[in-house]
Protein backbone atom coordinates (compact mmCIF):
# COMPACT_ATOMS: atom_id res chain seq x y z
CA UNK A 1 34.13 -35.89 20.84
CA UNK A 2 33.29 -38.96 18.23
CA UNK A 3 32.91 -40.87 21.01
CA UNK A 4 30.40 -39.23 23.02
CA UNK A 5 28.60 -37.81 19.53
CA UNK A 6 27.99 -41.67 18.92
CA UNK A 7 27.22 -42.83 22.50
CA UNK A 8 23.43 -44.33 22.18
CA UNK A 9 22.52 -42.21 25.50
CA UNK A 10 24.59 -39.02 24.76
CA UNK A 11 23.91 -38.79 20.84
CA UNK A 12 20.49 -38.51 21.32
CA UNK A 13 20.16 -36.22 24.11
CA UNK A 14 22.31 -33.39 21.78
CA UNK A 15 20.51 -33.81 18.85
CA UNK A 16 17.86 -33.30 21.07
CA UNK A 17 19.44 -30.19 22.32
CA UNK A 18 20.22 -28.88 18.68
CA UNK A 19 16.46 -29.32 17.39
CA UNK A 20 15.65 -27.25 20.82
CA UNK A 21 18.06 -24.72 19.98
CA UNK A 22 17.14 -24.94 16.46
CA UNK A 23 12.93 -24.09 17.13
CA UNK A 24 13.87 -21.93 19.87
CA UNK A 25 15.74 -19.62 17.60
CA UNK A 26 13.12 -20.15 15.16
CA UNK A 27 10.11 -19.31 17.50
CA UNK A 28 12.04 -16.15 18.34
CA UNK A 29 13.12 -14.69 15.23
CA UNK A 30 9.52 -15.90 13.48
CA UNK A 31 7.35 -12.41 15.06
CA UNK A 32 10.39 -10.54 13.99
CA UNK A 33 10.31 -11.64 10.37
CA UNK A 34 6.31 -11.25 10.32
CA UNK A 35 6.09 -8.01 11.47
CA UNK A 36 9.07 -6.51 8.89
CA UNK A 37 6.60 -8.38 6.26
CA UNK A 38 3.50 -6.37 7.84
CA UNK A 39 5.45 -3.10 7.61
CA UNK A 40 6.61 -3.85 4.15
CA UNK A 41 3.43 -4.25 3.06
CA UNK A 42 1.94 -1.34 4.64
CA UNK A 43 3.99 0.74 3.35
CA UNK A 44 4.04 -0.51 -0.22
CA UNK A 45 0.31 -0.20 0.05
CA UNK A 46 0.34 3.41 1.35
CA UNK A 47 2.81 4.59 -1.54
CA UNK A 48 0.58 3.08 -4.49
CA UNK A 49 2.94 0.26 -5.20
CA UNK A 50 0.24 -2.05 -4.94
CA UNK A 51 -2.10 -0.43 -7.26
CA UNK A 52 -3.43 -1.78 -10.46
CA UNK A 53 -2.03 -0.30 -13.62
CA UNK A 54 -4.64 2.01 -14.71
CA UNK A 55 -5.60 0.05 -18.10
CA UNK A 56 -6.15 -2.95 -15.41
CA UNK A 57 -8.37 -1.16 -13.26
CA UNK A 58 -12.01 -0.78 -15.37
CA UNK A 59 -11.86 -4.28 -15.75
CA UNK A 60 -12.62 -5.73 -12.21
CA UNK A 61 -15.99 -4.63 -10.20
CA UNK A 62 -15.74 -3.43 -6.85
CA UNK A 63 -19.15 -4.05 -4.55
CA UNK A 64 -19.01 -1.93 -1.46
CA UNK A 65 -22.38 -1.70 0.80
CA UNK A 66 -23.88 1.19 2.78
CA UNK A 67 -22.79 3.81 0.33
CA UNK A 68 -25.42 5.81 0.93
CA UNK A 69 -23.39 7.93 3.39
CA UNK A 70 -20.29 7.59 5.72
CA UNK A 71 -16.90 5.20 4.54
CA UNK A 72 -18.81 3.33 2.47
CA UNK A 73 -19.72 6.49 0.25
CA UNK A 74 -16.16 7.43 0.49
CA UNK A 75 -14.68 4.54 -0.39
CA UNK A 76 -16.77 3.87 -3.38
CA UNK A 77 -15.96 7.60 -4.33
CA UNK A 78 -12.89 7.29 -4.15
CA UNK A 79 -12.15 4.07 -6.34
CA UNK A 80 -14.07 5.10 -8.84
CA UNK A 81 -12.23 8.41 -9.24
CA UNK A 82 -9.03 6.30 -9.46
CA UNK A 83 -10.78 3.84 -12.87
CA UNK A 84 -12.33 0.96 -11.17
CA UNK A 85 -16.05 -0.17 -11.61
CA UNK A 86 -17.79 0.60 -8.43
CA UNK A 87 -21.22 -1.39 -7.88
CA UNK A 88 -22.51 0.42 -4.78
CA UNK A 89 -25.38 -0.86 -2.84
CA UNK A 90 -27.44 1.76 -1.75
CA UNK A 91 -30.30 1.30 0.76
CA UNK A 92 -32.40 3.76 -0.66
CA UNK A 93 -32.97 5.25 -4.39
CA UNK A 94 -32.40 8.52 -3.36
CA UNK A 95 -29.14 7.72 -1.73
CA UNK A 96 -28.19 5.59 -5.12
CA UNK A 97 -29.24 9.63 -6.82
CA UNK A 98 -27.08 11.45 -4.40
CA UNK A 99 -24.12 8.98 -4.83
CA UNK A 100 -24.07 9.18 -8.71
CA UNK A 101 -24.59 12.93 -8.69
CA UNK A 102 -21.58 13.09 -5.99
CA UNK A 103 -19.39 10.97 -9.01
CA UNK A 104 -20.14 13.85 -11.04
CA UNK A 105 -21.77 11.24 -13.87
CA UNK A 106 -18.84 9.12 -13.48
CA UNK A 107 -19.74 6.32 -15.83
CA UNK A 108 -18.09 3.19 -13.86
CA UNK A 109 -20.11 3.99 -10.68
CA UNK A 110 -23.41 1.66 -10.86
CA UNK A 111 -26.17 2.02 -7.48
CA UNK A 112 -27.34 -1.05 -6.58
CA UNK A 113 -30.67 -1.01 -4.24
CA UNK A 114 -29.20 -3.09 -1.44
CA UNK A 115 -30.89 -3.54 1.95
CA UNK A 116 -28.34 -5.85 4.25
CA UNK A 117 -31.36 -6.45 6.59
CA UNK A 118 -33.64 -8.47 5.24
């Protein structure tokens, strides 16, 4: 086995055969790994693992846009309820009203006059 291991033909051609084995392996265990990852991380996210102790939260500013109604209104409800500082562009005053008297006068919620189209 030496022998043919060191032969200048044969040598190559399996360590050619290893690094194919090697990458093959690789390339097929690779989407495996990356989607245990995803799910990890999904569901780390969905039990609150991921969330920012509560003393954290105040201290960054969230800017979500078209929180006048729909997701956007939602989502800016919704993290402000749970301590962070919401800046959420509004494309109309009234809808900047509607959204702060949704938050119930929650203090880290801040309408921002915000029209993405011009």
């Amino acid at each position: 086995v030496n022998v043919f291991l060191h032969h200048p033909v044969a040598g190559h051609i399996v360590e050619g055969l290893h690094w194919t084995l090697l990458c093959l392996a690789a390339g097929l265990v690779a989407p495996f790994v990356l989607a245990y990852k995803c799910v990890r991380a999904i569901r780390a996210a969905m039990a609150g693992e991921l969330e920012l102790a509560e003393t954290e939260r105040g201290r960054f500013g969230i800017f979500i846009s078209g929180c006048d109604s729909g997701f956007g209104k939602t989502a800016a409800l919704s993290l402000e309820g749970r301590g962070y500082t919401v800046f959420a562009g509004c494309l109309t005053p009234e809808g900047g009203a509607a959204l702060r008297e949704a938050a119930a006068g929650g203090e880290r919620l801040v309408p921002v006059a915000l029209d993405v189209t011009k």
